[in-house]
Protein backbone atom coordinates (compact mmCIF):
# COMPACT_ATOMS: atom_id res chain seq x y z
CA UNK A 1 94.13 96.14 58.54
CA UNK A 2 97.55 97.93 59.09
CA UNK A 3 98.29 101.26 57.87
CA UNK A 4 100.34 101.08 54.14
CA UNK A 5 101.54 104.22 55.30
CA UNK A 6 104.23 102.03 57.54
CA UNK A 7 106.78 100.14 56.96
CA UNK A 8 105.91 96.38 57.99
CA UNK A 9 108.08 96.58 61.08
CA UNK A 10 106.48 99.69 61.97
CA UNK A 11 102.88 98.19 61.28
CA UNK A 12 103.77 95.42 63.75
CA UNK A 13 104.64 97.46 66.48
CA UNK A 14 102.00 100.15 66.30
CA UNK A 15 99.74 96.62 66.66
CA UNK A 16 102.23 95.36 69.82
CA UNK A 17 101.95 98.34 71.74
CA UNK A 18 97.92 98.45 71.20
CA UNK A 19 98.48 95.00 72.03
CA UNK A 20 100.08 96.20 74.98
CA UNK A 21 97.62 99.00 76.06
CA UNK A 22 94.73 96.56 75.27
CA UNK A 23 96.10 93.72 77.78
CA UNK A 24 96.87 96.62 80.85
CA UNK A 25 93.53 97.78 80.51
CA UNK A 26 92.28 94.16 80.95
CA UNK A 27 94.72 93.87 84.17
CA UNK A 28 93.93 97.02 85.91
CA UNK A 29 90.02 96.02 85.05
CA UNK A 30 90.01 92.82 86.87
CA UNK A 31 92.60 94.30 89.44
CA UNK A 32 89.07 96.77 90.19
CA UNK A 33 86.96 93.93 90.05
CA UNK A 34 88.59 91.84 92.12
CA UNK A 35 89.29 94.56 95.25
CA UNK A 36 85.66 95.52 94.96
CA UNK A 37 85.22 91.67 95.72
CA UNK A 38 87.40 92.01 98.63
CA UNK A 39 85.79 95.19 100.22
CA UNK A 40 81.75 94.06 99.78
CA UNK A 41 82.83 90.47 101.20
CA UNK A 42 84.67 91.88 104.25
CA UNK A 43 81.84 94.68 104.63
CA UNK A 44 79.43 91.97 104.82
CA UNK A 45 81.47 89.65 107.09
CA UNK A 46 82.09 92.95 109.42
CA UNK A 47 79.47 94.22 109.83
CA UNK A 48 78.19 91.09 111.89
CA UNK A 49 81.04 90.39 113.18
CA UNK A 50 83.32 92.98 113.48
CA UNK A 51 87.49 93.33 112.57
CA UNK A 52 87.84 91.40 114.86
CA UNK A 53 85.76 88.23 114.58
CA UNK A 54 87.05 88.50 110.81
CA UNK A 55 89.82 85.96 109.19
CA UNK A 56 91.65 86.98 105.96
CA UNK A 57 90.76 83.40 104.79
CA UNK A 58 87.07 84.15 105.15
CA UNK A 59 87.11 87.31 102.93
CA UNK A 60 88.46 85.74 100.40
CA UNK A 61 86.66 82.83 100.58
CA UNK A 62 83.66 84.85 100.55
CA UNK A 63 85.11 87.30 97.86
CA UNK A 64 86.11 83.84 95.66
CA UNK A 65 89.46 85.59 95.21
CA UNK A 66 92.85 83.48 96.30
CA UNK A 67 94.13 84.17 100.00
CA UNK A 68 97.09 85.54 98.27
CA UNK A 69 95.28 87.81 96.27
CA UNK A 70 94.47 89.49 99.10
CA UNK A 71 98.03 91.17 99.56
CA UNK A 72 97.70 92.47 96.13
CA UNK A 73 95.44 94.71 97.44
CA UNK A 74 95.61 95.02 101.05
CA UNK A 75 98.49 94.90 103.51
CA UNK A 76 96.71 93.51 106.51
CA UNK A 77 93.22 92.85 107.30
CA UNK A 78 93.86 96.67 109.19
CA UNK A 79 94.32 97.97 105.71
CA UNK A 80 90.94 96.82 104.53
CA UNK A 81 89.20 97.70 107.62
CA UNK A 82 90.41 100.80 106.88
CA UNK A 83 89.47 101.24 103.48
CA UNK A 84 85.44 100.24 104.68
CA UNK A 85 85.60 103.23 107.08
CA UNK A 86 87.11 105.34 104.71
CA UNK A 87 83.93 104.55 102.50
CA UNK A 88 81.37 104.28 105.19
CA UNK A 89 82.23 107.03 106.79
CA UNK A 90 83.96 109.94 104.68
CA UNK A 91 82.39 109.08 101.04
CA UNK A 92 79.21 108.92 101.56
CA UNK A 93 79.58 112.36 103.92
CA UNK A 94 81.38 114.01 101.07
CA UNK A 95 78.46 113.39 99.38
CA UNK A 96 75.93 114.81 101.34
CA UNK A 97 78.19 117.98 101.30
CA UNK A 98 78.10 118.16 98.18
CA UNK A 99 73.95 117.94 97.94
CA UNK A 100 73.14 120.30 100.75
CA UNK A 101 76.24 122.72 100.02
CA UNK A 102 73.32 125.66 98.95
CA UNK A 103 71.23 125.39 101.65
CA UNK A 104 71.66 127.69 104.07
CA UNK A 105 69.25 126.37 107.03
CA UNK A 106 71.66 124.29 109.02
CA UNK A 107 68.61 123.02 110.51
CA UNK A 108 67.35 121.81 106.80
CA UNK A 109 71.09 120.43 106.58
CA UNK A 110 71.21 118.60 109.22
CA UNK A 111 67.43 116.94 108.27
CA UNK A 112 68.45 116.24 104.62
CA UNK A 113 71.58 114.56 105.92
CA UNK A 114 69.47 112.11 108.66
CA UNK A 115 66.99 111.46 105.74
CA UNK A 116 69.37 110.15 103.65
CA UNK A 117 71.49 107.79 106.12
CA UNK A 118 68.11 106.44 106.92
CA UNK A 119 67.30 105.83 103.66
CA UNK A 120 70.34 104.53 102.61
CA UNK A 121 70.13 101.81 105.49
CA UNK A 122 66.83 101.20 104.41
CA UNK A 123 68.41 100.58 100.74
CA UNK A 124 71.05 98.70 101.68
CA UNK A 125 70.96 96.99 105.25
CA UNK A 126 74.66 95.83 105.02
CA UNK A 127 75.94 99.52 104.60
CA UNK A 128 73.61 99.92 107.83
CA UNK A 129 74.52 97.27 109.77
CA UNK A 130 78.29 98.08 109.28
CA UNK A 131 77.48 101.97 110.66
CA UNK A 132 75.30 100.65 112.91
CA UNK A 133 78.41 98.53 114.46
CA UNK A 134 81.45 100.82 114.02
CA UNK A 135 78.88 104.43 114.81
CA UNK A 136 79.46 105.08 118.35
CA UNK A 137 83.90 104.03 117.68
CA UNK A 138 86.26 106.82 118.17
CA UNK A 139 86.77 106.84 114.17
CA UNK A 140 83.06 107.77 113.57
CA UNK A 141 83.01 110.04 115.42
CA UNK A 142 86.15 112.36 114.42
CA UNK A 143 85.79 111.62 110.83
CA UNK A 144 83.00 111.26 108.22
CA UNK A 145 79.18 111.17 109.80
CA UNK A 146 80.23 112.10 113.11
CA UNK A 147 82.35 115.21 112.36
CA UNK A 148 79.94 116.03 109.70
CA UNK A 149 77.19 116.05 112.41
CA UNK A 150 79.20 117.75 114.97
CA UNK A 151 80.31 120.67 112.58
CA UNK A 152 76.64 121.27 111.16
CA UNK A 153 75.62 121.58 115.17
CA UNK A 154 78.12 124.18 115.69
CA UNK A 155 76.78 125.96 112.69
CA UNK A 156 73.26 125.90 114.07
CA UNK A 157 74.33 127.37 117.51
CA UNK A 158 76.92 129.84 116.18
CA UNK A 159 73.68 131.03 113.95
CA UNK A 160 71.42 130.79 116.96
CA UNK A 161 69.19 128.34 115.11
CA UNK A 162 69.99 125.80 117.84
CA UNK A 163 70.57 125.71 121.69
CA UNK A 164 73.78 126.44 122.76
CA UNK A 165 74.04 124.52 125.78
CA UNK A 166 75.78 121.57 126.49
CA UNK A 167 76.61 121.45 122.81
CA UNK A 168 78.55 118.03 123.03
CA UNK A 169 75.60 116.16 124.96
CA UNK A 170 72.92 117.52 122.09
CA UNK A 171 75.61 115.94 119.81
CA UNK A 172 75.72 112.89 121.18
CA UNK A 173 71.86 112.49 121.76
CA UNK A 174 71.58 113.37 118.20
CA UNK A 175 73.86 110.94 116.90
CA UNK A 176 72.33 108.34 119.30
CA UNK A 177 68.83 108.82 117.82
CA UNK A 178 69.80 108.27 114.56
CA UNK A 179 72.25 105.29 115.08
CA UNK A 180 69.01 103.86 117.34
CA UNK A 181 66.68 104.67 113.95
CA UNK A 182 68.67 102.81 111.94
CA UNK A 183 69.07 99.94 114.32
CA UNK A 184 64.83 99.97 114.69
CA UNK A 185 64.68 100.08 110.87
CA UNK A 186 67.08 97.06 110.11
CA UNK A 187 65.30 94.69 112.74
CA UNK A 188 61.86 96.11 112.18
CA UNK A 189 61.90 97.40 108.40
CA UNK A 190 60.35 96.20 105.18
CA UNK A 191 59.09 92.31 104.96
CA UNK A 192 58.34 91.92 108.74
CA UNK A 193 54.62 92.81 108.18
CA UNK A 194 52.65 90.11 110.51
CA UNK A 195 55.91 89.29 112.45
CA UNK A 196 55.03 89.02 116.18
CA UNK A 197 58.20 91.38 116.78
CA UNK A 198 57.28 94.01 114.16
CA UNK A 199 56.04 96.95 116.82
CA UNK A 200 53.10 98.03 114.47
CA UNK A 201 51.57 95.19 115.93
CA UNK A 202 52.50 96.61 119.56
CA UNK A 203 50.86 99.98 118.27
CA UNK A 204 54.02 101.60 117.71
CA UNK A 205 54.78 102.01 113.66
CA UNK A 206 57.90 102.87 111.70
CA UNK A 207 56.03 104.96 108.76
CA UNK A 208 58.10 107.92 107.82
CA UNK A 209 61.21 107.02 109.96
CA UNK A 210 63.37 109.03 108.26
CA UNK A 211 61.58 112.10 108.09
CA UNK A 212 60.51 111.40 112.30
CA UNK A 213 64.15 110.94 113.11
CA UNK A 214 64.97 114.00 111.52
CA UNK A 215 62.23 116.39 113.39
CA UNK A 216 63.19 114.28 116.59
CA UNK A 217 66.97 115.15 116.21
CA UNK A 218 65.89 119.03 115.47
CA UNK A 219 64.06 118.85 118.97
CA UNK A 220 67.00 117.64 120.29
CA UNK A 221 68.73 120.70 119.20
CA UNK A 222 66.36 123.03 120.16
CA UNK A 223 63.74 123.51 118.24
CA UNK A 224 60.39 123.25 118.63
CA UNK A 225 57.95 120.63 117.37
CA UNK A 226 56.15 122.04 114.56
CA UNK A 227 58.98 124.06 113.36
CA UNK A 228 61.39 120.79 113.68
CA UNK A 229 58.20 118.76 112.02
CA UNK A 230 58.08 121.84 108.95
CA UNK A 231 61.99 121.45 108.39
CA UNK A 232 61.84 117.52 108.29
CA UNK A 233 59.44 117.04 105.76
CA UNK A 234 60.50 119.89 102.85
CA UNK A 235 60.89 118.38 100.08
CA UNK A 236 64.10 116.50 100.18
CA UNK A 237 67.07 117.21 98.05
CA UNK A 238 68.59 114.39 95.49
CA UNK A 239 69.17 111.04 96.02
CA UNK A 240 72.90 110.55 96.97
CA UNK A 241 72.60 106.60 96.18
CA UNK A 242 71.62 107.31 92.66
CA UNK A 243 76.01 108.68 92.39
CA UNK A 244 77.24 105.53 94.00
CA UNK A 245 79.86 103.83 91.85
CA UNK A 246 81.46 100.65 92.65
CA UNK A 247 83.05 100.83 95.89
């Protein structure tokens, strides 16, 4: 009903420009849709693959979004690539700052922080595989995860909670165990019970990965067992999946 207030012409174009507002909201919502499309099919398609093995035409066949779509969104197939590391790598970081920015154990940080990439492999395998793939590449490790990793180290040795020597091969054997966790928990995680492969039948077992790979990465850094094994399994802060939005 329009407002008797206005004069007819008036009416019609308070109506035209909610018209108007209604219609760009529409746009701009299917504009979202459709690059979230984009980004999940080329995170799928590189994480086995990799950039490289990856066509344009195959995202957006996989994405069901026209090839020239694409360029709505993305100026190269470099672009998009670069968009999945930006997420992979910085987001997800950001939010583990965020959730362990009280602590002030940088040993406790650096466990929460494993915990959680495990479990978030474990929750999403695609997300994994992806890290998995692009973890030991020159971007990971200056931005997101890596630098992450490598600051909360220096915090734990300027504090004297960790060794101090050889700082940059504890990094790297650090990173390396929990890159190799992941990699164990994708091929050997949940639904492979009775598989010939799975290594509980080889008496090894993958129970409490996340909270192992944690005390293991502590040792790494210097400290002892049980105190590494106490700091792994506090209770563990938040769920950093549960503020995901749409990527």
């Amino acid at each position: 009903m329009s407002n008797p207030s206005l004069h007819p012409s008036e009416s019609l174009a308070v109506a035209g420009d909610a018209a108007s507002t209604d219609r760009e909201s529409r746009a701009t919502r299917r504009k979202r849709e459709t690059r979230a499309k984009l980004l999940e099919a080329a995170l799928a398609l590189m994480a086995d693959k990799g950039m490289e093995g990856v066509t344009i035409n195959e995202i957006t066949e996989a994405a069901d979004v026209g090839f020239g779509s694409f360029y709505n969104h993305f100026e190269s197939k470099e672009a998009i690539y670069a968009a999945l590391t930006e997420w992979v790598f910085e987001a997800f970081a950001d939010r583990l700052d965020r959730l362990v920015r009280h602590l002030e154990d940088p040993a406790e940080v650096i466990a929460v922080c494993t915990r959680h990439t495990l479990l978030r492999a474990r929750r999403e395998p695609v997300w994994g595989r992806f890290l998995l793939r692009e973890g030991f590449s020159t971007l990971a490790a200056r931005q997101g995860l890596g630098q992450r990793l490598w600051r909360d180290v220096q915090k734990g040795m300027d504090a004297h909670r960790f060794l101090s020597d050889d700082p940059s091969m504890r990094f790297i054997a650090a990173g390396g165990t929990v890159l190799a966790a992941i990699a164990a928990e994708l091929r050997w995680g949940e639904g492979l019970e009775g598989n010939a492969e799975n290594p509980s039948n080889q008496g090894l077992g993958l129970g409490g990965l996340p909270e192992r790979t944690a005390s293991a990465v502590l040792q790494i850094l210097g400290l002892a067992k049980p105190a590494a094994a106490e700091v792994a399994t506090r209770p563990l802060l938040g769920e950093p999946g549960d503020e995901e939005g749409e990527l």
